[in-house]
PDB file of N, CA and C in Angstrom:
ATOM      1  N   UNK A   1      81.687  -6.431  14.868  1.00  0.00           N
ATOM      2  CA  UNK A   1      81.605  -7.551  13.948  1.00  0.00           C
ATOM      3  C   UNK A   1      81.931  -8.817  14.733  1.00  0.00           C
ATOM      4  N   UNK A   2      80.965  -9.482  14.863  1.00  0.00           N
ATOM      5  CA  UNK A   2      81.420 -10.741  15.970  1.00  0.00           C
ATOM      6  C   UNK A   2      81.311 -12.055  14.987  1.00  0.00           C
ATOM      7  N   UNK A   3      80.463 -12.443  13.836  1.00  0.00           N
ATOM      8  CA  UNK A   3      79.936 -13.268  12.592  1.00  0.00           C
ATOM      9  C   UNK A   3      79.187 -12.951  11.401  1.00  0.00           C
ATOM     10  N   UNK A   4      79.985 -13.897  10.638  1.00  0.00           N
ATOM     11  CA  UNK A   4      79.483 -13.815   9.076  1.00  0.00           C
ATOM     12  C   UNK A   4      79.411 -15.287   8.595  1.00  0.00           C
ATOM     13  N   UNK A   5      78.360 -15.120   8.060  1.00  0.00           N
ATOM     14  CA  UNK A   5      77.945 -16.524   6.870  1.00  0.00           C
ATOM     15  C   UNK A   5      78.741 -15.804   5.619  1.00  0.00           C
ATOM     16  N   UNK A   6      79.955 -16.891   5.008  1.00  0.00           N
ATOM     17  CA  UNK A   6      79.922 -16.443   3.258  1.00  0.00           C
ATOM     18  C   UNK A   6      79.709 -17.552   3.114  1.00  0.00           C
ATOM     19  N   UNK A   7      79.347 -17.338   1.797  1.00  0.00           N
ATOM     20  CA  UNK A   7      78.662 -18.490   0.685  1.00  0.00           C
ATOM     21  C   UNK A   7      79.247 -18.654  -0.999  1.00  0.00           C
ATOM     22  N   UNK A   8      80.375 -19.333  -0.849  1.00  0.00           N
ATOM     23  CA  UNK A   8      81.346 -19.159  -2.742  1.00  0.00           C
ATOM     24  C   UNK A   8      82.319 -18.970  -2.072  1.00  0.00           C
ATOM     25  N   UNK A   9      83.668 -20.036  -2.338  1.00  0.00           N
ATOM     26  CA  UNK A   9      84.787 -19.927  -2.035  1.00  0.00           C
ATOM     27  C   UNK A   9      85.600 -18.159  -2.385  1.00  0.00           C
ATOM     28  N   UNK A  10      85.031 -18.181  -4.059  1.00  0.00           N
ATOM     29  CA  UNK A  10      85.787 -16.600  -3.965  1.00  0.00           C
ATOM     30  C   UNK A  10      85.302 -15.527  -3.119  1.00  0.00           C
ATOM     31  N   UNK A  11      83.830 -15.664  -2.489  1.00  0.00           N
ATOM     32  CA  UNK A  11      83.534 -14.579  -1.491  1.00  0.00           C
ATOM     33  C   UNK A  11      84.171 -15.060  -0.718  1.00  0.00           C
ATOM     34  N   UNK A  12      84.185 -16.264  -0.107  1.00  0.00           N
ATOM     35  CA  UNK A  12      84.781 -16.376   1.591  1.00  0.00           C
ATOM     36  C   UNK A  12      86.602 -15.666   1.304  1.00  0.00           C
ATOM     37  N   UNK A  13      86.988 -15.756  -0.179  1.00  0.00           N
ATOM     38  CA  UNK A  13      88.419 -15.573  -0.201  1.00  0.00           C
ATOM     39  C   UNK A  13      88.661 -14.354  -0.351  1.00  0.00           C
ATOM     40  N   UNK A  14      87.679 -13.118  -0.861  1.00  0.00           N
ATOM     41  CA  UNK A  14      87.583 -12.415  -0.423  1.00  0.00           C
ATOM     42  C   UNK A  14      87.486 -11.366   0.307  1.00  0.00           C
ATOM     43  N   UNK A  15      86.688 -11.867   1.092  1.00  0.00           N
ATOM     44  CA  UNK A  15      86.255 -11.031   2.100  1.00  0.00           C
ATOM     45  C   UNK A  15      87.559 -11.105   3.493  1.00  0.00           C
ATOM     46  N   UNK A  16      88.307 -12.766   3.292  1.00  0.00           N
ATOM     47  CA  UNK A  16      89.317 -12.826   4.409  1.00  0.00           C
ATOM     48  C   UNK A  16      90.712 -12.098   4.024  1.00  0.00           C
ATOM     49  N   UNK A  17      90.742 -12.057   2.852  1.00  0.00           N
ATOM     50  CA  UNK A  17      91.900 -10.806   2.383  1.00  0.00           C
ATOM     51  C   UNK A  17      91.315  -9.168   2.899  1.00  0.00           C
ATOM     52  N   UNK A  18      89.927  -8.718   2.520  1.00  0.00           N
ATOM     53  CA  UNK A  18      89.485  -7.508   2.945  1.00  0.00           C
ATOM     54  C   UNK A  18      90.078  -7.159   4.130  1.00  0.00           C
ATOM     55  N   UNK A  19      89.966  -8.500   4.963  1.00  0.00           N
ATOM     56  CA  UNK A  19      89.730  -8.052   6.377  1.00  0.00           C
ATOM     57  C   UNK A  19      91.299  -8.549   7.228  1.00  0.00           C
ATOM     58  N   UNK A  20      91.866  -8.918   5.832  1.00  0.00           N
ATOM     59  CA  UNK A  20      93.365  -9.200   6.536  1.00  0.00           C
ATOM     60  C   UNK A  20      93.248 -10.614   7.288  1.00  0.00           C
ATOM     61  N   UNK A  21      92.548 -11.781   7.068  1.00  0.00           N
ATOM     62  CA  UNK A  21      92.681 -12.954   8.204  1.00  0.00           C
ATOM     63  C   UNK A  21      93.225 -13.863   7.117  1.00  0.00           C
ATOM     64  N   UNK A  22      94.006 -14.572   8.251  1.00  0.00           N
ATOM     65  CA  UNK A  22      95.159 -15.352   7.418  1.00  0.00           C
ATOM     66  C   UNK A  22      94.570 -16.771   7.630  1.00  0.00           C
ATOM     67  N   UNK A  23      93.772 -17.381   9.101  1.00  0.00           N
ATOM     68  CA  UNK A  23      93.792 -18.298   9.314  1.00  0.00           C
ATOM     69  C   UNK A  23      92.715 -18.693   9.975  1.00  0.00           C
ATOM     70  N   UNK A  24      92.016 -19.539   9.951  1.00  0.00           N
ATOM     71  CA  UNK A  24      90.633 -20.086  10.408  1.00  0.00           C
ATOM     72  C   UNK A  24      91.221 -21.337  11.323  1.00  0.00           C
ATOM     73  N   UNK A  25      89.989 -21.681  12.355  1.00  0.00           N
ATOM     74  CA  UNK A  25      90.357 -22.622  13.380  1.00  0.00           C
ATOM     75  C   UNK A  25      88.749 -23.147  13.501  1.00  0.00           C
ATOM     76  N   UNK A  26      88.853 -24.117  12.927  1.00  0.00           N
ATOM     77  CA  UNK A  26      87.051 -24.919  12.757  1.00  0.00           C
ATOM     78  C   UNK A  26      87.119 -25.106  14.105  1.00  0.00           C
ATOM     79  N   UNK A  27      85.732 -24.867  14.738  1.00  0.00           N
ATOM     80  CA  UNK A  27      84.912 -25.550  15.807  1.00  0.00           C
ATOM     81  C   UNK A  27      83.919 -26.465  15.744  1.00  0.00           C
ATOM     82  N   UNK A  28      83.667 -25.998  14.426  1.00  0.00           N
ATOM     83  CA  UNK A  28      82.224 -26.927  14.459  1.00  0.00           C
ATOM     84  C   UNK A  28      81.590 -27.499  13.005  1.00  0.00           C
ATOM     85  N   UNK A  29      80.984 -28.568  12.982  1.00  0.00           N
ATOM     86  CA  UNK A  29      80.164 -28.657  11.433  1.00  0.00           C
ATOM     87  C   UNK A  29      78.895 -28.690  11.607  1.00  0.00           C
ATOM     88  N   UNK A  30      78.253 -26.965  11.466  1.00  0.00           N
ATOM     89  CA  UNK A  30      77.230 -26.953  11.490  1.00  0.00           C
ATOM     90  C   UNK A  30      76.159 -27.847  10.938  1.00  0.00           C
ATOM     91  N   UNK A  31      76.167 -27.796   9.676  1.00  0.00           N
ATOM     92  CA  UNK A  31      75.566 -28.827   8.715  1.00  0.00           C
ATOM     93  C   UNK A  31      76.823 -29.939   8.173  1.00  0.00           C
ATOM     94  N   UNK A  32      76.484 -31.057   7.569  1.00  0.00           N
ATOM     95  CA  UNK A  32      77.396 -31.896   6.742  1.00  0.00           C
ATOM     96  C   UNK A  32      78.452 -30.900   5.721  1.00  0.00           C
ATOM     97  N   UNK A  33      78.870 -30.914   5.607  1.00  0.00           N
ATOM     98  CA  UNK A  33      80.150 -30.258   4.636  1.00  0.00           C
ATOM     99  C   UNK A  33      80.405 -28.765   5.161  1.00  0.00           C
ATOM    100  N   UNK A  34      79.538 -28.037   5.991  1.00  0.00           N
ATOM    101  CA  UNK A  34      79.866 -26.757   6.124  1.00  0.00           C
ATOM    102  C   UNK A  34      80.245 -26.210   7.895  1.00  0.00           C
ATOM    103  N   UNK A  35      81.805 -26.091   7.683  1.00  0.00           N
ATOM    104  CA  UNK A  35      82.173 -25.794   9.186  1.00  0.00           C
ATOM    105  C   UNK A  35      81.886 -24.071   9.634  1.00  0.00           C
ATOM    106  N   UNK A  36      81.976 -24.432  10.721  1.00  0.00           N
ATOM    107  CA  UNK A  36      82.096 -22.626  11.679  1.00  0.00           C
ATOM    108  C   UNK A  36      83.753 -23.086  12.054  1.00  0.00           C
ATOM    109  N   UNK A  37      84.062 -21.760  12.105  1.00  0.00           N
ATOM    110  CA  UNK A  37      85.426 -21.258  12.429  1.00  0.00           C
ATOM    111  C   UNK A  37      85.559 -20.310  12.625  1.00  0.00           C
ATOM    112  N   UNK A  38      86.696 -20.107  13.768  1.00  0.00           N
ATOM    113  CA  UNK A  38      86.963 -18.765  14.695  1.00  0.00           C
ATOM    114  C   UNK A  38      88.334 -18.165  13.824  1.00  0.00           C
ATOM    115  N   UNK A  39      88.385 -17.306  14.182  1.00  0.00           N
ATOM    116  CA  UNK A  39      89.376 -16.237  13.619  1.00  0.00           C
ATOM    117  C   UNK A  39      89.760 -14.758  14.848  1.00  0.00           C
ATOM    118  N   UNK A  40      90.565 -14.487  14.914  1.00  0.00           N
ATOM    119  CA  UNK A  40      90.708 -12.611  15.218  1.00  0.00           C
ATOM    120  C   UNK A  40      90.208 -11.808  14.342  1.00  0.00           C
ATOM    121  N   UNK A  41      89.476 -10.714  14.665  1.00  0.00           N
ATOM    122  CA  UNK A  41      89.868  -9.132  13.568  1.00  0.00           C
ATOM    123  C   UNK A  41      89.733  -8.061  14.679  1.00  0.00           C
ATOM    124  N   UNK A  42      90.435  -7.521  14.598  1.00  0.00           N
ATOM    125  CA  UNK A  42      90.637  -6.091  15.170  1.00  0.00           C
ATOM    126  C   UNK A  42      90.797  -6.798  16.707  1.00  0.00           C
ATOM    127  N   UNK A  43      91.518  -8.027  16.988  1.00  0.00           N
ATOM    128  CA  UNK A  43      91.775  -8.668  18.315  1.00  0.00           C
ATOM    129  C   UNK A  43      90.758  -8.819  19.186  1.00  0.00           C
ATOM    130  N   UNK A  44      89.440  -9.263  18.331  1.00  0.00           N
ATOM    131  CA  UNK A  44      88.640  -9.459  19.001  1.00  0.00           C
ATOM    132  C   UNK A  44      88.358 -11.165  18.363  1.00  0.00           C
ATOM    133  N   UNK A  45      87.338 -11.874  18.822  1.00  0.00           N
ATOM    134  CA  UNK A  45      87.128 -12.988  18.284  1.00  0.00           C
ATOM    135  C   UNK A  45      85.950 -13.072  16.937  1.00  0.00           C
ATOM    136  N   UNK A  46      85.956 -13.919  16.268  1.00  0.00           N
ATOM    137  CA  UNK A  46      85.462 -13.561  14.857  1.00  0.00           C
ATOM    138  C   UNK A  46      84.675 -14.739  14.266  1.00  0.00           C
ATOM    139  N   UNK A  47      83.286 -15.240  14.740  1.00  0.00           N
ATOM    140  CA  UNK A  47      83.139 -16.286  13.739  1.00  0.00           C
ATOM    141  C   UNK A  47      82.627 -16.677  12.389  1.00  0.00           C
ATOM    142  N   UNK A  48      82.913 -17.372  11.563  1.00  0.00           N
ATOM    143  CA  UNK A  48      82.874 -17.542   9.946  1.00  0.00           C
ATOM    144  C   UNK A  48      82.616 -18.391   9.710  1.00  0.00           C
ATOM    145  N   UNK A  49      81.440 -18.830   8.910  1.00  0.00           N
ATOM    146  CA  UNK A  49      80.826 -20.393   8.896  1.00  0.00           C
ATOM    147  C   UNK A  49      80.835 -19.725   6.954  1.00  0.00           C
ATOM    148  N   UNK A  50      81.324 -21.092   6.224  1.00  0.00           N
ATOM    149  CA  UNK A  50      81.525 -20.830   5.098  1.00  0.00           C
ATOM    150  C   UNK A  50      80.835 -22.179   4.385  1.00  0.00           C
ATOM    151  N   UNK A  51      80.290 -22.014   3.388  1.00  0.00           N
ATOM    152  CA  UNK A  51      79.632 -22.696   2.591  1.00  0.00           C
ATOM    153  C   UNK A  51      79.754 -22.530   1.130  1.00  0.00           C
ATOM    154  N   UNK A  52      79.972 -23.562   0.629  1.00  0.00           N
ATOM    155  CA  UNK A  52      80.302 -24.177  -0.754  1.00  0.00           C
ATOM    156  C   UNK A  52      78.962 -22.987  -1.747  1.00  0.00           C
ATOM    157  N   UNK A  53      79.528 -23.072  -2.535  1.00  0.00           N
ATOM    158  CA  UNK A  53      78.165 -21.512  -3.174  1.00  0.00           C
ATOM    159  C   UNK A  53      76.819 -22.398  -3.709  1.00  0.00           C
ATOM    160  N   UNK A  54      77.720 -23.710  -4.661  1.00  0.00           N
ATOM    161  CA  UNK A  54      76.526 -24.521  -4.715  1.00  0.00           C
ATOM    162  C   UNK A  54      75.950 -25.611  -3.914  1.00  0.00           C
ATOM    163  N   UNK A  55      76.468 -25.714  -3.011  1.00  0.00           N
ATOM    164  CA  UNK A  55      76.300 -26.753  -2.170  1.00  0.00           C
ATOM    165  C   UNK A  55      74.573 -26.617  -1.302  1.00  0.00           C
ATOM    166  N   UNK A  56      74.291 -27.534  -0.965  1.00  0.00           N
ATOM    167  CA  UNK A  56      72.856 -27.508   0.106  1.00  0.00           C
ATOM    168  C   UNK A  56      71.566 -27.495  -0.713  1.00  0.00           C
ATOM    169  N   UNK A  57      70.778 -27.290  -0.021  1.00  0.00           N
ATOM    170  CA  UNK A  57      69.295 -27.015  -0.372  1.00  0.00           C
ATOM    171  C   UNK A  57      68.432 -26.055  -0.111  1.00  0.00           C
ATOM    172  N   UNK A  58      67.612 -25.575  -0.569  1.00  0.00           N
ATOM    173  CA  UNK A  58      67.136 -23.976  -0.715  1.00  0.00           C
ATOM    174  C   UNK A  58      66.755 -23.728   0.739  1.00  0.00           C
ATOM    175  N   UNK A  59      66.632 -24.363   1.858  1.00  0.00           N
ATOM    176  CA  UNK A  59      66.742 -24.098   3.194  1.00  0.00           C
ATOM    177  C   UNK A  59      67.773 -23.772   3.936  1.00  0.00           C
ATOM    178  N   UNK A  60      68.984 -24.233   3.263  1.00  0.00           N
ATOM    179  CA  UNK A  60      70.170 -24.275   4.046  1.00  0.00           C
ATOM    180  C   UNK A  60      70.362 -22.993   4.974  1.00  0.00           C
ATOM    181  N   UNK A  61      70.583 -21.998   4.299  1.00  0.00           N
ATOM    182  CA  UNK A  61      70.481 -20.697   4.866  1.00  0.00           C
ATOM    183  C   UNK A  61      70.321 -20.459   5.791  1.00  0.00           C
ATOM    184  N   UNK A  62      68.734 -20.577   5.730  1.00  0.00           N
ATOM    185  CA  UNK A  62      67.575 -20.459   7.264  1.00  0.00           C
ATOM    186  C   UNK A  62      68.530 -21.539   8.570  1.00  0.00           C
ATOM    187  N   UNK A  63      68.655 -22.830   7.894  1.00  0.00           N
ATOM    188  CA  UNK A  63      69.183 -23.890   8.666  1.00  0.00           C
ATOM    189  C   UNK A  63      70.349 -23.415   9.443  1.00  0.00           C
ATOM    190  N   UNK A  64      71.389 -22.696   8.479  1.00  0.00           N
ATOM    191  CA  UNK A  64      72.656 -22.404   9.132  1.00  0.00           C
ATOM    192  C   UNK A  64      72.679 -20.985   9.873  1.00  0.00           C
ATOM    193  N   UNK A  65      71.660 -20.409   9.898  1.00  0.00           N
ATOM    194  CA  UNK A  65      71.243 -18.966  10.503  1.00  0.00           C
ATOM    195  C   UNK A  65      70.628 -19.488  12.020  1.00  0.00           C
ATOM    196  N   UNK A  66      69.665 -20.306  12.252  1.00  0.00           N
ATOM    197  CA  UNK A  66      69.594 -21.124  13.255  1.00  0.00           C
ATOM    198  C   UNK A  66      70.150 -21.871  14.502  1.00  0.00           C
ATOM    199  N   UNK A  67      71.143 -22.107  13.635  1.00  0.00           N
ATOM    200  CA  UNK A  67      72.609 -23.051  14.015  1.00  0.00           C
ATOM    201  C   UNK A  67      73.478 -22.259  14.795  1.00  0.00           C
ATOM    202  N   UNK A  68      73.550 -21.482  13.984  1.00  0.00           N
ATOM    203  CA  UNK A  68      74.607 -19.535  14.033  1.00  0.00           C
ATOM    204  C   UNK A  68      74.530 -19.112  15.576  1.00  0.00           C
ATOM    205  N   UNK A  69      73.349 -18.455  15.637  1.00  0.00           N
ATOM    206  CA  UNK A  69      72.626 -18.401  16.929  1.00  0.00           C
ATOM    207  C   UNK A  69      73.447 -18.887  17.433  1.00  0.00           C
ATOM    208  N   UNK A  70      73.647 -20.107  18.156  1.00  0.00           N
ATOM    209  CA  UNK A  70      74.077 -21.312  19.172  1.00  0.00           C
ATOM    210  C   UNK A  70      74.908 -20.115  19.495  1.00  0.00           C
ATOM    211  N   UNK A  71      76.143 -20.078  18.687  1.00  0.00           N
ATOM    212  CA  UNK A  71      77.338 -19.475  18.839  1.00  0.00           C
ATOM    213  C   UNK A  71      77.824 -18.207  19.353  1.00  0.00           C
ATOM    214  N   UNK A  72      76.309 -17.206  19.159  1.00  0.00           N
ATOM    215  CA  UNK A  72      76.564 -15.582  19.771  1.00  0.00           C
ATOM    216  C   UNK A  72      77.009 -15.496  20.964  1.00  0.00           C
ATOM    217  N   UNK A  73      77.875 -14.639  21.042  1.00  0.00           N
ATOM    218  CA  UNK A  73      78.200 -14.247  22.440  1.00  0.00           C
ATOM    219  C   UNK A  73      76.490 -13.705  23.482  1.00  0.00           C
TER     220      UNK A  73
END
């Protein structure tokens, strides 16, 4: 597991309880309002780009999947 897009504060709040992460460290604003941020899980590095559920435009997605990329190891 190296990245995840969530999308809805209660998924992103979610899913960071699932997985036990306490704390995010923005790197970047992919788009206007929506950052990437690093994290640990399982002591490896972890990135999480989170987006507002209603926020953007019916491209955004594609846009921030694009973006994403940049970031793979």
């Amino acid at each position: 597991l190296r990245n995840l897009i969530l999308t809805g504060g209660d998924v992103a709040l979610g899913v960071c309880k699932a997985l036990d992460i306490s704390n995010l460290t923005i790197l970047d604003e992919l788009l206007p309002g929506i950052p990437l941020s690093i994290t640990r899980y399982k002591s490896d590095p972890l990135n999480i780009m989170t987006k507002a559920g209603g926020f953007g435009q019916a491209d955004t997605l594609y846009k921030l999947m694009a973006r994403f990329k940049n970031y793979e190891e």
